[in-house]
C-alpha atoms as a PDB file:
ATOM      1  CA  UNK A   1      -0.311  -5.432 -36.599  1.00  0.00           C
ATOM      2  CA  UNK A   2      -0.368  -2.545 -34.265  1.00  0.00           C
ATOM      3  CA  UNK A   3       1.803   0.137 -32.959  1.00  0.00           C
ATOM      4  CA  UNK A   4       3.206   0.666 -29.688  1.00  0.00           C
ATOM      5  CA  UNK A   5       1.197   3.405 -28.791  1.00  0.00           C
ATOM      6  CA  UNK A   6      -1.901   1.421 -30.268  1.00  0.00           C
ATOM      7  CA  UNK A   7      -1.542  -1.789 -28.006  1.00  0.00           C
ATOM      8  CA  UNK A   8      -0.864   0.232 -24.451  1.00  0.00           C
ATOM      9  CA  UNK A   9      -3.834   1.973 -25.571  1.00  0.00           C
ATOM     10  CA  UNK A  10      -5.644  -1.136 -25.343  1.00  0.00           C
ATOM     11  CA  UNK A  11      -4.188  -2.830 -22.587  1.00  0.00           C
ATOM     12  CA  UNK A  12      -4.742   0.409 -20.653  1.00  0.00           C
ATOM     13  CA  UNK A  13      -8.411   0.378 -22.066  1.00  0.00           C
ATOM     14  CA  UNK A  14      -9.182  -3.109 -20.787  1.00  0.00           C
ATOM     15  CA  UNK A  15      -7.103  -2.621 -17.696  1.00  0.00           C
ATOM     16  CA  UNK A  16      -9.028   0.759 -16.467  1.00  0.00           C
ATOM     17  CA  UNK A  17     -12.054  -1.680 -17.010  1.00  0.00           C
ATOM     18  CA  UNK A  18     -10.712  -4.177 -14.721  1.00  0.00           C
ATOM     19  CA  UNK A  19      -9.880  -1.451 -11.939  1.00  0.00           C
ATOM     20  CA  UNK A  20     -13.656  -0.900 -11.824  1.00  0.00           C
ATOM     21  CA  UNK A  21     -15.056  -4.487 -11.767  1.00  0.00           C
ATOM     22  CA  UNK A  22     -11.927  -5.526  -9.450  1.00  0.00           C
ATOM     23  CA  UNK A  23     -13.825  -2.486  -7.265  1.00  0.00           C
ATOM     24  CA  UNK A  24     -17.439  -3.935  -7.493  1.00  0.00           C
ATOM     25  CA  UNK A  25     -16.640  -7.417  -7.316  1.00  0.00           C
ATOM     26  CA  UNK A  26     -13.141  -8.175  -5.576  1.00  0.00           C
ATOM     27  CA  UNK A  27     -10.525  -9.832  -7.258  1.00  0.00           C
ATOM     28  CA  UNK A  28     -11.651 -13.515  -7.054  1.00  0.00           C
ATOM     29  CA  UNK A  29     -14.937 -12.435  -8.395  1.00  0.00           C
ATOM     30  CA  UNK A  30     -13.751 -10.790 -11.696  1.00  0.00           C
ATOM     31  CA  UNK A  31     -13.930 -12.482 -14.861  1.00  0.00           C
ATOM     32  CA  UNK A  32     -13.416 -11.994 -18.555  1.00  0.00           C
ATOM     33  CA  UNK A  33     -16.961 -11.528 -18.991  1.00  0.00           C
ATOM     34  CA  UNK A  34     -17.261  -8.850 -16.795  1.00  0.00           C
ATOM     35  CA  UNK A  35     -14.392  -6.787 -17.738  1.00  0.00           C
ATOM     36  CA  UNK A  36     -15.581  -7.189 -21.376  1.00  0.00           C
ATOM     37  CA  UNK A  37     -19.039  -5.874 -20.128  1.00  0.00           C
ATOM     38  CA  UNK A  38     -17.526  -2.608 -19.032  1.00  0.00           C
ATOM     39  CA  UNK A  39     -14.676  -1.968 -21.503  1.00  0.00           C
ATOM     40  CA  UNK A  40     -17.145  -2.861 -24.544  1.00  0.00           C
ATOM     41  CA  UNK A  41     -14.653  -5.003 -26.070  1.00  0.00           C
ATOM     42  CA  UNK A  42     -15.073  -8.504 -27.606  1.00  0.00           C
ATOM     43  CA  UNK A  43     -13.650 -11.769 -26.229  1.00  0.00           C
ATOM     44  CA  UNK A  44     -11.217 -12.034 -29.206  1.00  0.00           C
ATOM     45  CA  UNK A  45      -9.622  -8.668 -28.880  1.00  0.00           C
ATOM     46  CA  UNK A  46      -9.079  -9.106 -24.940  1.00  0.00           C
ATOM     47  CA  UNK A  47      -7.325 -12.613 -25.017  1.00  0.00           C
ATOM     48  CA  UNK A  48      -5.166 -10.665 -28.275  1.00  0.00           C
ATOM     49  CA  UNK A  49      -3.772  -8.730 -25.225  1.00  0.00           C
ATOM     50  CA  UNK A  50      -4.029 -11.142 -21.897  1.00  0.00           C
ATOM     51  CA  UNK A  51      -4.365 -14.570 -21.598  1.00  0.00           C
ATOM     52  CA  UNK A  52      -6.792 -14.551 -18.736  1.00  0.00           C
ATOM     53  CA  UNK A  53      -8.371 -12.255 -15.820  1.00  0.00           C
ATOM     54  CA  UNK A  54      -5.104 -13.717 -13.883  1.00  0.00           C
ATOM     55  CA  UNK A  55      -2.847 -12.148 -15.854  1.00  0.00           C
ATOM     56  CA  UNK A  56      -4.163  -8.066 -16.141  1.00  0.00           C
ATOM     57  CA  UNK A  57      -4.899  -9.161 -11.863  1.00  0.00           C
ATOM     58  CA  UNK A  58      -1.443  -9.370 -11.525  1.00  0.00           C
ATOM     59  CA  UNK A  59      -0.460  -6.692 -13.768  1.00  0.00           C
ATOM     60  CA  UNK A  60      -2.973  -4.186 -11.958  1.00  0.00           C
ATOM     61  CA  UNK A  61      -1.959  -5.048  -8.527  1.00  0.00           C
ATOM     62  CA  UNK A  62       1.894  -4.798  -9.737  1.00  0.00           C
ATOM     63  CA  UNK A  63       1.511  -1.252 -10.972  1.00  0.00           C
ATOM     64  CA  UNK A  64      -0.423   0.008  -7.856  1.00  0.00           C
ATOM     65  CA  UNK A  65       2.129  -1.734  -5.543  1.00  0.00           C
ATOM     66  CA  UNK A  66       4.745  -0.390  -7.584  1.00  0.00           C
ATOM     67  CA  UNK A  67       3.161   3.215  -6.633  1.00  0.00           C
ATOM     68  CA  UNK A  68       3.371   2.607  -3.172  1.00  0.00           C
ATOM     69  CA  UNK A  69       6.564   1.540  -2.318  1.00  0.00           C
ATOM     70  CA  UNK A  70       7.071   5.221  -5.227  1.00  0.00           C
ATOM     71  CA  UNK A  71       5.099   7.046  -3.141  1.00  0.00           C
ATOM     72  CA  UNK A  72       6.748   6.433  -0.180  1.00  0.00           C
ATOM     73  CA  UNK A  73      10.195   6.268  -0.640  1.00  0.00           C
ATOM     74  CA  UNK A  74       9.452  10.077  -2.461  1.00  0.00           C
ATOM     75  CA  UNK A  75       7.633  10.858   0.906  1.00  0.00           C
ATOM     76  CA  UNK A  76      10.681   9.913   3.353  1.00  0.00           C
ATOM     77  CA  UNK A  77      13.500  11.174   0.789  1.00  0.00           C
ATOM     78  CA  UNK A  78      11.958  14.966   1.458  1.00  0.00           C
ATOM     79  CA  UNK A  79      12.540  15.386   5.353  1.00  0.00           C
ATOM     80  CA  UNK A  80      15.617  14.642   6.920  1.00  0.00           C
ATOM     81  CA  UNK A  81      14.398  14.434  10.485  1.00  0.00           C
ATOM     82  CA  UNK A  82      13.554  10.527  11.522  1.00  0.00           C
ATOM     83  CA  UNK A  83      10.696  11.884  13.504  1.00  0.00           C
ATOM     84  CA  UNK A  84       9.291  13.682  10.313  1.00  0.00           C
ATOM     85  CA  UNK A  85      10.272  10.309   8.125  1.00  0.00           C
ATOM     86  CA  UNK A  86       7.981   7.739   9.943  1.00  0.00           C
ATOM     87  CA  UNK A  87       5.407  10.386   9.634  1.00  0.00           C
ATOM     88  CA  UNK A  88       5.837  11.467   6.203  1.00  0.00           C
ATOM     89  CA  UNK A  89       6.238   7.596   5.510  1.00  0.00           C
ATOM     90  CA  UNK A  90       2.918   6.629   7.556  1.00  0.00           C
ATOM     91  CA  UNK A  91       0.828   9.259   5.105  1.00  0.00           C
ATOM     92  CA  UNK A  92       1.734   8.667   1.887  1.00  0.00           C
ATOM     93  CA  UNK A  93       0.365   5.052   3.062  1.00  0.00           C
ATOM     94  CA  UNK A  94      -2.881   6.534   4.201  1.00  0.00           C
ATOM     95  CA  UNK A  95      -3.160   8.594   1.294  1.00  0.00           C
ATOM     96  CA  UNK A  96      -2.308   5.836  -0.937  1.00  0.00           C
ATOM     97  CA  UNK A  97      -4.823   3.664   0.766  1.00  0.00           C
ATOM     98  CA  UNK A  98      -7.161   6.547  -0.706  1.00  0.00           C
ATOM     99  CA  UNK A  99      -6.019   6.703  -4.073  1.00  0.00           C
ATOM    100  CA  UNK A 100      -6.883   2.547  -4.894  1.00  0.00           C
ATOM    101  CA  UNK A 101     -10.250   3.527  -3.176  1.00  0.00           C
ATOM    102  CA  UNK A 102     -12.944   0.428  -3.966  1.00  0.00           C
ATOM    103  CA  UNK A 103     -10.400  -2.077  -5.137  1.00  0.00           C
ATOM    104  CA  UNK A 104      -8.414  -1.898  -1.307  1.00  0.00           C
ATOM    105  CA  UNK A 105     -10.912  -4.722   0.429  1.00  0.00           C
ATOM    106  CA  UNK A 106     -10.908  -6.869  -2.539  1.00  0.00           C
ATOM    107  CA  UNK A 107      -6.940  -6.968  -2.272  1.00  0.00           C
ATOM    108  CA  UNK A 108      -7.147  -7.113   1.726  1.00  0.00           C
ATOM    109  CA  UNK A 109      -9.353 -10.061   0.965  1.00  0.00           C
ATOM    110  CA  UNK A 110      -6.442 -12.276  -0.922  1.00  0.00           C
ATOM    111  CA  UNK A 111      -3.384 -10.970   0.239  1.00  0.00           C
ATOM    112  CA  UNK A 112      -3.194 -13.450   2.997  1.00  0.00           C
ATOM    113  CA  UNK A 113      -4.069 -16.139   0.492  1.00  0.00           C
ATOM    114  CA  UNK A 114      -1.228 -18.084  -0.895  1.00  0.00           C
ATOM    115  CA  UNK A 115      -0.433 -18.837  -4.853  1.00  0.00           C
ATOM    116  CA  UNK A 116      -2.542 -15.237  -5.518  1.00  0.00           C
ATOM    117  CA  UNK A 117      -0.912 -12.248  -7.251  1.00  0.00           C
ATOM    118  CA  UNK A 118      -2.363 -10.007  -3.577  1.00  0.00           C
ATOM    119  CA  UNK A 119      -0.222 -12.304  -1.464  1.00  0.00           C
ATOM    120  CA  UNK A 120       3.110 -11.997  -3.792  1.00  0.00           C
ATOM    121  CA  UNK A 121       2.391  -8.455  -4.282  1.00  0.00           C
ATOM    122  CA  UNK A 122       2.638  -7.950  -0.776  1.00  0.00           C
ATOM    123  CA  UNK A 123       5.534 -10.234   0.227  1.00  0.00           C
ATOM    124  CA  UNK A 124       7.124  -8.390  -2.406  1.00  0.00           C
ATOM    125  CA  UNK A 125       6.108  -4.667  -0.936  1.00  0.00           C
ATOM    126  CA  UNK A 126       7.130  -5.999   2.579  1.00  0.00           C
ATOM    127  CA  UNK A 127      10.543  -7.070   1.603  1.00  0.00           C
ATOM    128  CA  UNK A 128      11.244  -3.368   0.040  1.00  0.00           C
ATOM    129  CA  UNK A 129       9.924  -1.304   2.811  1.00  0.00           C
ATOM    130  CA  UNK A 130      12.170  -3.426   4.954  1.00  0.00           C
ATOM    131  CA  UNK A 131      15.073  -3.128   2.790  1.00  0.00           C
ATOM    132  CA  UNK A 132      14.041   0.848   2.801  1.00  0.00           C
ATOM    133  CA  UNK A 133      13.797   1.140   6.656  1.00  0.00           C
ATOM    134  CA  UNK A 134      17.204  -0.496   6.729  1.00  0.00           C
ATOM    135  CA  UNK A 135      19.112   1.604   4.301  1.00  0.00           C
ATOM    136  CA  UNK A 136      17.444   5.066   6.529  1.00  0.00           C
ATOM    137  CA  UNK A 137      19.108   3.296   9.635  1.00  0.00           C
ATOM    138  CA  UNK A 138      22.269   3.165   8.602  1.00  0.00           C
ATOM    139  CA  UNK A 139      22.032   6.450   7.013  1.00  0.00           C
ATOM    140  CA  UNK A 140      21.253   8.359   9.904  1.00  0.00           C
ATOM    141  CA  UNK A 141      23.966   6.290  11.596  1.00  0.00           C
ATOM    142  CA  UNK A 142      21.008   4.367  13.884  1.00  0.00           C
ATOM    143  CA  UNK A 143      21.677   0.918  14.612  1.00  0.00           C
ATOM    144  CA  UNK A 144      19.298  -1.233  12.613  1.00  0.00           C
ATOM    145  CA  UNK A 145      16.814  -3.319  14.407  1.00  0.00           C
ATOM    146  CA  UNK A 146      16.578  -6.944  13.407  1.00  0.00           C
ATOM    147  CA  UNK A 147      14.536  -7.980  10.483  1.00  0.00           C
ATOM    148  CA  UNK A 148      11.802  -9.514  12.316  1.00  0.00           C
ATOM    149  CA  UNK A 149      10.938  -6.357  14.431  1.00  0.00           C
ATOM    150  CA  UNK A 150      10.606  -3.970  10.915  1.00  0.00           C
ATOM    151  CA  UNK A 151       8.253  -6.738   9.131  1.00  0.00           C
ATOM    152  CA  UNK A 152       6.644  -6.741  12.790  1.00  0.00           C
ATOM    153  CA  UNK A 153       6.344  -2.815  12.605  1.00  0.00           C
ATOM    154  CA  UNK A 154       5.428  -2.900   8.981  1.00  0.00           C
ATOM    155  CA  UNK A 155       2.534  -5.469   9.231  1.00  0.00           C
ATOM    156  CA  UNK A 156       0.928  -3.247  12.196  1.00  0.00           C
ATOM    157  CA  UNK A 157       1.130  -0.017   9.964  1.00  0.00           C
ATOM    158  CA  UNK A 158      -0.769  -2.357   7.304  1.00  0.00           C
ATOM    159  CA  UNK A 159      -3.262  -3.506   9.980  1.00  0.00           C
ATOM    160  CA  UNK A 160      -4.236  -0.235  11.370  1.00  0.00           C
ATOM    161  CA  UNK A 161      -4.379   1.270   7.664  1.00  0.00           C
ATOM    162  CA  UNK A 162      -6.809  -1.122   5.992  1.00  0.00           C
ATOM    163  CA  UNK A 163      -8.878  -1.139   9.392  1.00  0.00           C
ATOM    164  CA  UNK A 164      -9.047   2.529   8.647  1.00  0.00           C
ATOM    165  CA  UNK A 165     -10.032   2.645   5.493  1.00  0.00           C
ATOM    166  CA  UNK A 166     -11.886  -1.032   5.189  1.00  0.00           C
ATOM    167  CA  UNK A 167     -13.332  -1.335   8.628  1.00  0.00           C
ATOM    168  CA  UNK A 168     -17.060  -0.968   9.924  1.00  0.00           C
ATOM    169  CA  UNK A 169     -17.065   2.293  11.423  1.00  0.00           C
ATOM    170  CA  UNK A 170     -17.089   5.460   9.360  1.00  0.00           C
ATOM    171  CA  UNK A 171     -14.122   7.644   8.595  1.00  0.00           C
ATOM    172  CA  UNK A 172     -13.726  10.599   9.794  1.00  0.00           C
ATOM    173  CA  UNK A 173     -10.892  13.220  10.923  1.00  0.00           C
ATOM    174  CA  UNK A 174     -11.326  11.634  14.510  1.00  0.00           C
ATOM    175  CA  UNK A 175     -10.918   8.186  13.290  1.00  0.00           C
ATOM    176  CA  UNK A 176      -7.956   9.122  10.677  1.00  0.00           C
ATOM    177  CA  UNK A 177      -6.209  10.912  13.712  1.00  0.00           C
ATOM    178  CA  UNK A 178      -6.315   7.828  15.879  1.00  0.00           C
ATOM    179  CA  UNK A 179      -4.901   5.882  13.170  1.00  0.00           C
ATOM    180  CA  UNK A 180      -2.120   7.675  12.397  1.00  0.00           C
ATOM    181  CA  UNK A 181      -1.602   8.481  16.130  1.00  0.00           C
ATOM    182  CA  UNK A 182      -1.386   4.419  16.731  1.00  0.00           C
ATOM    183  CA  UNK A 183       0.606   4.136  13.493  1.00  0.00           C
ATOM    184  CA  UNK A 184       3.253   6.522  14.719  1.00  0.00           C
ATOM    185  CA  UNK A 185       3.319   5.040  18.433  1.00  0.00           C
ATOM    186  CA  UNK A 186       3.938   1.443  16.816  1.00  0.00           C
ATOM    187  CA  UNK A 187       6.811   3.191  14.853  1.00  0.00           C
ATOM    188  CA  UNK A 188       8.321   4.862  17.535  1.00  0.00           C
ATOM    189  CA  UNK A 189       7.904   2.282  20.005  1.00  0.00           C
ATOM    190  CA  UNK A 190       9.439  -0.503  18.159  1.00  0.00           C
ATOM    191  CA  UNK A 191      11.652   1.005  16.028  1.00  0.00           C
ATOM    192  CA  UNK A 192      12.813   4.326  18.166  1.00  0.00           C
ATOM    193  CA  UNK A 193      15.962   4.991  19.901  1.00  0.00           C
ATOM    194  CA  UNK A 194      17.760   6.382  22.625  1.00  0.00           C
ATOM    195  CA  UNK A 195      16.821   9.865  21.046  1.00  0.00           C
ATOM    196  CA  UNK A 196      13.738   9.015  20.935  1.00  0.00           C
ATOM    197  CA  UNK A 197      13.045   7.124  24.519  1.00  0.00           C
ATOM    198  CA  UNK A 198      14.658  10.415  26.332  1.00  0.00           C
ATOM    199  CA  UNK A 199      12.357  12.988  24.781  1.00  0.00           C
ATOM    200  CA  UNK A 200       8.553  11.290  24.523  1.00  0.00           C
ATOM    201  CA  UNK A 201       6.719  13.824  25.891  1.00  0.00           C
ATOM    202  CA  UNK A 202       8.152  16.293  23.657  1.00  0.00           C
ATOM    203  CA  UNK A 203       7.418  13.879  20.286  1.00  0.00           C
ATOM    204  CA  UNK A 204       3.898  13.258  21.920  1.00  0.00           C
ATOM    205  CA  UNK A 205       2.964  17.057  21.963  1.00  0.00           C
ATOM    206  CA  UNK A 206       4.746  17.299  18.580  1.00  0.00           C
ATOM    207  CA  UNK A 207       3.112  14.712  16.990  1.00  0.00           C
ATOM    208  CA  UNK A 208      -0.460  15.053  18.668  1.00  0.00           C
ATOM    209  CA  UNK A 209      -0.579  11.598  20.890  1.00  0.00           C
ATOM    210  CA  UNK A 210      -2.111  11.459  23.594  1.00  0.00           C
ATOM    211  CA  UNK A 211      -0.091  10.215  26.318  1.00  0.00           C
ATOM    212  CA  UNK A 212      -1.817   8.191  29.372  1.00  0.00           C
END
């Protein structure tokens, strides 16, 4: 028997091990054998806590889902300004994008896939930023676009971050600065209003697009 303390400790133990082979090898590459080579543990003591690789996948790519939709809901809840929201918003994406580090291609790599724990991860994160984006409209007393136009806006923002951090070129302030610039110009233009239309050129110097 073990304590409560004692069996996080070794869930956490196998699961940090998993973060770093899910990094090397991708998620569909990962097996029990490999996340026993890093953690040190034997085969015995890892199926005591998981029944398969599937399993701590799933619970991995719940927590750090579960720390993005945190992130930025915390992010948006400290400006007031919807300008400064779909920035603040766009950021702690980026800089979330940063924190999972290796692991990001390996989830890019299945979350399109169906019956995978990247794909329902995903759906699920989609569902609560649009939920999220919905609730800020009709707090600020903004009309609130159709469904299909915020998982529209939300699937670019994904798009343009994982291209950032996953793609072929090399990052780089340049490179981060285009990204967010395009981030914020899908934002605006697809989810902006009246107050936002009448006053672009003043946004675009505030914001640092380039206009033309």
């Amino acid at each position: 028997p073990k304590t409560y303390a004692e069996t996080e400790a070794m869930r956490t133990r196998i699961k940090t091990a998993a973060v770093q082979v899910f990094g090397e090898r991708g998620l569909s590459d990962a097996t029990v054998e490999s996340i026993l080579a890093v953690s040190g543990l034997s085969r015995p003591t890892f199926y005591r806590y998981f029944a398969n690789v599937d399993e701590v996948v799933d619970l991995v790519l719940s927590e750090v889902n579960d720390r993005l939709l945190r992130d930025v809901a915390h992010a948006i809840q400290q400006v007031d300004d919807p300008i400064a929201k779909a920035d603040a918003g766009v950021m702690a994406w980026l800089r979330w994008c940063d924190w999972i580090g290796a692991m990001l291609p390996g989830i890019r790599a299945q979350m399109h896939t169906p019956n995978t724990s990247a794909h329902a991860h995903r759906q699920r994160v989609i569902s609560t930023f649009c939920d999220n984006i919905e609730d800020v409209c009709r707090a600020l007393n903004r009309h609130v676009p159709p469904r299909l136009m915020i998982e529209t806006v939300i699937i670019g923002l994904e798009h343009l971050g994982y291209s950032y951090h996953c793609g072929a070129a090399p990052r780089s302030e340049e490179s981060l600065a285009r990204t967010r610039e395009g981030m914020l110009r899908l934002v605006l233009g697809m989810l902006g209003g009246a107050a936002e239309w009448s006053m672009v050129p003043v946004l675009a110097s505030r914001l640092g697009i380039r206009m033309g």
